[in-house]
C-alpha atoms as a PDB file:
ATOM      1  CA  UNK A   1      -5.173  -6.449 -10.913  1.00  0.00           C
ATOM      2  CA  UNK A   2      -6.415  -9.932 -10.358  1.00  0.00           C
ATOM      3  CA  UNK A   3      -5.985 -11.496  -6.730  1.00  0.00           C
ATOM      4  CA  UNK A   4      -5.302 -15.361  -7.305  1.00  0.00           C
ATOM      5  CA  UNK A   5      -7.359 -17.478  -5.011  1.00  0.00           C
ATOM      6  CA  UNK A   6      -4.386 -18.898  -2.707  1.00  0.00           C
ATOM      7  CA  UNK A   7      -2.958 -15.681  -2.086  1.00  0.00           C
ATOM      8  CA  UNK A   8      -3.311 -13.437   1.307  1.00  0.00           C
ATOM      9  CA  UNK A   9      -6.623 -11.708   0.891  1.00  0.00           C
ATOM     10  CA  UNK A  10      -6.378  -7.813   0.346  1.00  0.00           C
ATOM     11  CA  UNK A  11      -8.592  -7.156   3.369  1.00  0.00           C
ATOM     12  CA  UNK A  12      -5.716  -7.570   5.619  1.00  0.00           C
ATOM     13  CA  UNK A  13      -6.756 -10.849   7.612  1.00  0.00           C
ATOM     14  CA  UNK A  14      -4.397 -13.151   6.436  1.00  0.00           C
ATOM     15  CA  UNK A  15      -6.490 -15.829   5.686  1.00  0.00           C
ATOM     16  CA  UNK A  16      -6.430 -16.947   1.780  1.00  0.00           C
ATOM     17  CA  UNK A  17      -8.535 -15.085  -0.342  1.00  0.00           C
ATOM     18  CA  UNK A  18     -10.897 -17.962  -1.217  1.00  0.00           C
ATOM     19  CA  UNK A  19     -11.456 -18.666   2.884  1.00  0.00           C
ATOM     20  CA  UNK A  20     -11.593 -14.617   3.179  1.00  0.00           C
ATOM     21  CA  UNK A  21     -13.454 -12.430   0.757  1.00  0.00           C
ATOM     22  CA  UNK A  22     -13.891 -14.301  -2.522  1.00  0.00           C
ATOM     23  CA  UNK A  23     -17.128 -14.972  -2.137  1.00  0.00           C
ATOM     24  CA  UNK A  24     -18.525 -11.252  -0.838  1.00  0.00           C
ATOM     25  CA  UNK A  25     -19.813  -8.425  -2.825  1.00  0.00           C
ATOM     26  CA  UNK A  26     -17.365  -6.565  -5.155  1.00  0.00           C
ATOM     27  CA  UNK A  27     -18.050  -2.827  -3.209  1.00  0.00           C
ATOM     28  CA  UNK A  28     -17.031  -5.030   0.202  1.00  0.00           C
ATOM     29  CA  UNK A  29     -13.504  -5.648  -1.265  1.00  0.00           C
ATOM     30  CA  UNK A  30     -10.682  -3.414  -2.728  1.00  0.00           C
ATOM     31  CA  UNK A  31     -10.953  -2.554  -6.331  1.00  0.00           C
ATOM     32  CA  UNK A  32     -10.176  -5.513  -9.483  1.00  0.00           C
ATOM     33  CA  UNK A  33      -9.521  -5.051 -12.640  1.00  0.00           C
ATOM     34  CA  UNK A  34     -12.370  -6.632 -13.736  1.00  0.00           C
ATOM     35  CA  UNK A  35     -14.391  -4.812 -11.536  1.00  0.00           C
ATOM     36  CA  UNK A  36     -12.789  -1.069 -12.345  1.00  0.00           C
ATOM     37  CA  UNK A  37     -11.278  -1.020 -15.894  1.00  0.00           C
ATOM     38  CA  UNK A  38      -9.554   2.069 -15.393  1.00  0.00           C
ATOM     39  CA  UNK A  39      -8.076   2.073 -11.893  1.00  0.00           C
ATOM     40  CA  UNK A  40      -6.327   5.534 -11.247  1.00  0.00           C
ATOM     41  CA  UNK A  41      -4.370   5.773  -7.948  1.00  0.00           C
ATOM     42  CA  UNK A  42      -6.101   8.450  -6.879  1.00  0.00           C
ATOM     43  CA  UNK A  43      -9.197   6.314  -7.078  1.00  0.00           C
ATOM     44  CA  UNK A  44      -7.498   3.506  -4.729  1.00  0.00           C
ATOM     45  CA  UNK A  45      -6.044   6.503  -2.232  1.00  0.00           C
ATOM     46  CA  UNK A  46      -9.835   7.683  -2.200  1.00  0.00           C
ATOM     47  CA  UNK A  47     -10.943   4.093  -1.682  1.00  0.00           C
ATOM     48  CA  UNK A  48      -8.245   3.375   1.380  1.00  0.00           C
ATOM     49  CA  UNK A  49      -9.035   6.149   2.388  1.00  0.00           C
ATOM     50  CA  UNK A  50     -12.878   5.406   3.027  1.00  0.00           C
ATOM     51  CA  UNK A  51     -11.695   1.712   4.932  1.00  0.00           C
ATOM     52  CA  UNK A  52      -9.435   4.392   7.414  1.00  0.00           C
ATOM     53  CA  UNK A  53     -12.499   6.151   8.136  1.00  0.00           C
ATOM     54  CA  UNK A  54     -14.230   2.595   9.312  1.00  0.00           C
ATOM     55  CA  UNK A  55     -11.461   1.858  10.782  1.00  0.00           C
ATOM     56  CA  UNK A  56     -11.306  -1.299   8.622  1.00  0.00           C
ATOM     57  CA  UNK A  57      -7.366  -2.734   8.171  1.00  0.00           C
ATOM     58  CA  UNK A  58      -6.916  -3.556   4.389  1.00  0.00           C
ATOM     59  CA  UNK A  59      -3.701  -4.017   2.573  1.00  0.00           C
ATOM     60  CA  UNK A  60      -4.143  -2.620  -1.393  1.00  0.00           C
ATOM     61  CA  UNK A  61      -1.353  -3.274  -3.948  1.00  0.00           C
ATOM     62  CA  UNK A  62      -1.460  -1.141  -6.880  1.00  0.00           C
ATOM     63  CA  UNK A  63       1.797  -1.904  -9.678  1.00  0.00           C
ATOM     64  CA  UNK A  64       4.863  -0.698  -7.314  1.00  0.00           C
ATOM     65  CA  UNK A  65       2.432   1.143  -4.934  1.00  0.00           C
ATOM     66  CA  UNK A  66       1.461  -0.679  -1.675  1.00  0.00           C
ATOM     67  CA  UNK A  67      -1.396   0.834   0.119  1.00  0.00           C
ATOM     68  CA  UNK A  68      -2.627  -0.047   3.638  1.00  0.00           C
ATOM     69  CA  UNK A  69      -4.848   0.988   6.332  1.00  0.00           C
ATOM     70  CA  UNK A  70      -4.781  -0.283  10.114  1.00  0.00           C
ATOM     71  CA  UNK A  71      -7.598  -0.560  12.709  1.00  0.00           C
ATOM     72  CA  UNK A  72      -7.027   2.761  13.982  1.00  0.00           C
ATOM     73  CA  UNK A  73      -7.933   4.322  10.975  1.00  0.00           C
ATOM     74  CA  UNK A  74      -4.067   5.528   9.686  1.00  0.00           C
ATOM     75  CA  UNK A  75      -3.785   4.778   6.251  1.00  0.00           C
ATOM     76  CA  UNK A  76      -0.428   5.114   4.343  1.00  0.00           C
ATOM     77  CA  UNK A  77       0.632   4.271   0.275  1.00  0.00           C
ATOM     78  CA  UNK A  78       4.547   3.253  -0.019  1.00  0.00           C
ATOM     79  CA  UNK A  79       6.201   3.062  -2.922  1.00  0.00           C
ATOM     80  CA  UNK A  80       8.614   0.082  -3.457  1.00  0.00           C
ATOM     81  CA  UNK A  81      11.463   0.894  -5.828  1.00  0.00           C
ATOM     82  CA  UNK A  82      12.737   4.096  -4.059  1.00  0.00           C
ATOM     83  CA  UNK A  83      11.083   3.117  -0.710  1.00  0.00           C
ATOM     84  CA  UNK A  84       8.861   6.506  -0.549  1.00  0.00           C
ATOM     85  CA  UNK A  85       6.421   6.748   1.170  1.00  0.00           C
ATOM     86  CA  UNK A  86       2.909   9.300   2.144  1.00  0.00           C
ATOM     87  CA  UNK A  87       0.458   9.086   4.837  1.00  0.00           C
ATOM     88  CA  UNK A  88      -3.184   9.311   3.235  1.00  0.00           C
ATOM     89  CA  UNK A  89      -4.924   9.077   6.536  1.00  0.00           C
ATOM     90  CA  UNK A  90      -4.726   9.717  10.296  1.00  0.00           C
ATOM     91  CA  UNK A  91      -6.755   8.843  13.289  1.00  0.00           C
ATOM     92  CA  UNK A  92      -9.609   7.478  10.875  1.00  0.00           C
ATOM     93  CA  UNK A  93      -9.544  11.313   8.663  1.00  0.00           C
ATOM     94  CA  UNK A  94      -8.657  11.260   5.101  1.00  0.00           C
ATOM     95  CA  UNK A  95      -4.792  13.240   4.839  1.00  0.00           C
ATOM     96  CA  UNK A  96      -4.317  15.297   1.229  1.00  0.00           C
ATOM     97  CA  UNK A  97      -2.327  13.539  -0.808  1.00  0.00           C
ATOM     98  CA  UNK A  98       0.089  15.780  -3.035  1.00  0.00           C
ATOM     99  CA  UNK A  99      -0.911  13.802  -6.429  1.00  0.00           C
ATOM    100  CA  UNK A 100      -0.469  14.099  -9.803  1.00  0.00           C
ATOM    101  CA  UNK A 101      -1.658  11.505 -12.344  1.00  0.00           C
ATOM    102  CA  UNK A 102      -2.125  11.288 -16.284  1.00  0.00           C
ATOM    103  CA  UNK A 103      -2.149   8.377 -18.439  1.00  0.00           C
ATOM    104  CA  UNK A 104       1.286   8.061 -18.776  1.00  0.00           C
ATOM    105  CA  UNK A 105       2.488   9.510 -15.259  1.00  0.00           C
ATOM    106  CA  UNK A 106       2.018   9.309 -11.721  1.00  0.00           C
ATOM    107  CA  UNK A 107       3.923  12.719  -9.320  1.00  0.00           C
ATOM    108  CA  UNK A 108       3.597  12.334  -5.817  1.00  0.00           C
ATOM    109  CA  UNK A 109       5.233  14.879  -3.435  1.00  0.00           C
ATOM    110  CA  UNK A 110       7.045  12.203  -1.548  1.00  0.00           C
ATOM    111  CA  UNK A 111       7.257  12.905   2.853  1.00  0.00           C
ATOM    112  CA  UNK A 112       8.628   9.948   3.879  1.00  0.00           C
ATOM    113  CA  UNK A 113      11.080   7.353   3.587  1.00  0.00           C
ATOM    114  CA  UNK A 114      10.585   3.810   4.908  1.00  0.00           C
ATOM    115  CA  UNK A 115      12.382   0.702   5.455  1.00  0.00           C
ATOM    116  CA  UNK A 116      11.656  -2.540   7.220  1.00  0.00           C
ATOM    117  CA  UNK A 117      13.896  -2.770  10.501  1.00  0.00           C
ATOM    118  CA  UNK A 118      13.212  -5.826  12.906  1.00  0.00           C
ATOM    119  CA  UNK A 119      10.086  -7.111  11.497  1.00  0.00           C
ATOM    120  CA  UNK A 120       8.454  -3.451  11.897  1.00  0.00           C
ATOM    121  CA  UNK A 121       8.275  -0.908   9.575  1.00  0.00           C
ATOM    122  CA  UNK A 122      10.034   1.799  10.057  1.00  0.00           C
ATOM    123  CA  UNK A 123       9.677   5.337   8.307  1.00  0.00           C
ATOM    124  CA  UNK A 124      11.596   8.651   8.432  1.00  0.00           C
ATOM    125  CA  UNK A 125      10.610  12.214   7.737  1.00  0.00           C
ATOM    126  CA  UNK A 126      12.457  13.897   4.876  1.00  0.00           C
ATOM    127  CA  UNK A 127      11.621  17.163   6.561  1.00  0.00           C
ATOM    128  CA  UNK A 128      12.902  16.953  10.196  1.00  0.00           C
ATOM    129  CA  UNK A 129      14.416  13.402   9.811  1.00  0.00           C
ATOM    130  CA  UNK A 130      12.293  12.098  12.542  1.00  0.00           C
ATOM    131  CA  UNK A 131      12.138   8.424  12.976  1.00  0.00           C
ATOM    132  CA  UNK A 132       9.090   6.361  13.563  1.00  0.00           C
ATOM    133  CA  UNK A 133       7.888   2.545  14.111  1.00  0.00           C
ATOM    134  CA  UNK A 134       4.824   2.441  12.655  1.00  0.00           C
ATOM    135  CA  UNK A 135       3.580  -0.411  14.844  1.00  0.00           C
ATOM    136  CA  UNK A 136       0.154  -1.104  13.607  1.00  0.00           C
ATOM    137  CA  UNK A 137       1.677  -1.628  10.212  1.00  0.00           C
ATOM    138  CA  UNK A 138       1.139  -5.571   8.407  1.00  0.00           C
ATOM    139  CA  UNK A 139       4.507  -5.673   8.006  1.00  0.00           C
ATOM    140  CA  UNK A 140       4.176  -9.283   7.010  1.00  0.00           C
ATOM    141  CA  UNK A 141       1.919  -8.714   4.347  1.00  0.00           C
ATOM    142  CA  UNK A 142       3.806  -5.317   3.240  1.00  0.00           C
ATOM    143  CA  UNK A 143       7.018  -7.325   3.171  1.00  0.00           C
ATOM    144  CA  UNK A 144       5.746 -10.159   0.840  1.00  0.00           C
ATOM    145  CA  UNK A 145       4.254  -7.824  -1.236  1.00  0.00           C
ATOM    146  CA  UNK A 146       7.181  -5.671  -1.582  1.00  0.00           C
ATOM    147  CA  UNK A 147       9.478  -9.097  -2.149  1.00  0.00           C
ATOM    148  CA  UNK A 148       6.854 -10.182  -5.097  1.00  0.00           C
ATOM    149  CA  UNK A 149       7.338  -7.064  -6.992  1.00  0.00           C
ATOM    150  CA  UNK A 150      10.757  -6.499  -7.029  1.00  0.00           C
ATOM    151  CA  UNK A 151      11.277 -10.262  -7.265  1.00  0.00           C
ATOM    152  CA  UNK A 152       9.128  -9.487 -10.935  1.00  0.00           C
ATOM    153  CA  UNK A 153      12.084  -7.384 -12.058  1.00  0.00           C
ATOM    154  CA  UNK A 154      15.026  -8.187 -13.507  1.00  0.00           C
ATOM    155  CA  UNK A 155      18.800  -7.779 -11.564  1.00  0.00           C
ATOM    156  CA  UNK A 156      19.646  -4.744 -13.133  1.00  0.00           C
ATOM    157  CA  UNK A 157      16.725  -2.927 -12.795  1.00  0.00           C
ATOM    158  CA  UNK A 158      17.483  -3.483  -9.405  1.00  0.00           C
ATOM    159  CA  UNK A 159      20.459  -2.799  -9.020  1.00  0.00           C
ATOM    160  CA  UNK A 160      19.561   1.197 -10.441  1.00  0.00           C
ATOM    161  CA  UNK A 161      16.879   1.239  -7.510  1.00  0.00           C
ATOM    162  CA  UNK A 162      17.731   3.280  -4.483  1.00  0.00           C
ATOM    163  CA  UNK A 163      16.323   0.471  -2.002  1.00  0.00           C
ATOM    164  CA  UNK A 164      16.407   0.117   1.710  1.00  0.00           C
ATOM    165  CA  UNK A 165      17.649  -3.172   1.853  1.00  0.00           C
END
């Protein structure tokens, strides 16, 4: 995935990417596909994952897979066409993620829902249908992000998508 030069920078400041990170080291920023020909998302989770544990905020999109970590070191990826979501890391610790992945495939045992309600993003459990604001969320970024890619697809493709409008 190539990150165009006027868009937010990955890292999760909100500057522009060439006033952010375009000019630091490729193992300071999230993966590229220049840099990483074969980017898994396993290899991203593992990657978010490490920025949780530094407590470093960084906002990671991977094709319909959105990926962020806060300052606190939570880390979580949501999916954007059936608004799924799975935290990958808590408190700054790395969370097992239920993932399977192939060439052709991607499985992911699924524990949340999510949904953005009054600028925040909201998720809720499919297990005890517990409701949370996850409050150190970049919603702003997440949002854009999420409106890009479905924006990408055509009108009936999403209209067969289970969305959280």
């Amino acid at each position: 995935m190539k990150i165009g030069r006027n868009e937010v920078c990955p890292c999760g400041s909100g500057k522009k990417y060439k006033r952010c990170c375009a000019g630091k080291k490729a193992a300071e920023t999230a993966p590229t596909a220049k840099a990483e020909e074969n980017i898994t998302l396993g290899r991203v989770i593992e990657l978010m994952q490490k920025f949780a544990r530094q407590q470093r905020p960084m906002v990671q999109q991977v094709g319909v897979f959105l990926l962020y970590t806060d300052g606190a070191g939570d880390g979580w990826v949501l999916e954007v066409t059936e608004s799924d979501c799975v935290r990958i890391a808590a408190g700054g610790n790395s969370v097992d993620v239920p993932l399977e992945e192939d060439g052709e495939r991607i499985v992911i045992d699924w524990s949340h829902s999510f949904s953005f309600v009054d600028k925040k993003l909201q998720i809720r459990s499919y297990t005890d249908k517990k409701v949370e604001i996850l409050d150190r969320a970049p919603v702003q970024q997440l949002f854009a992000a999420r409106r890009k890619t479905l924006k990408k697809m055509s009108p009936e493709l999403r209209e067969q998508l289970h969305l959280n409008r």
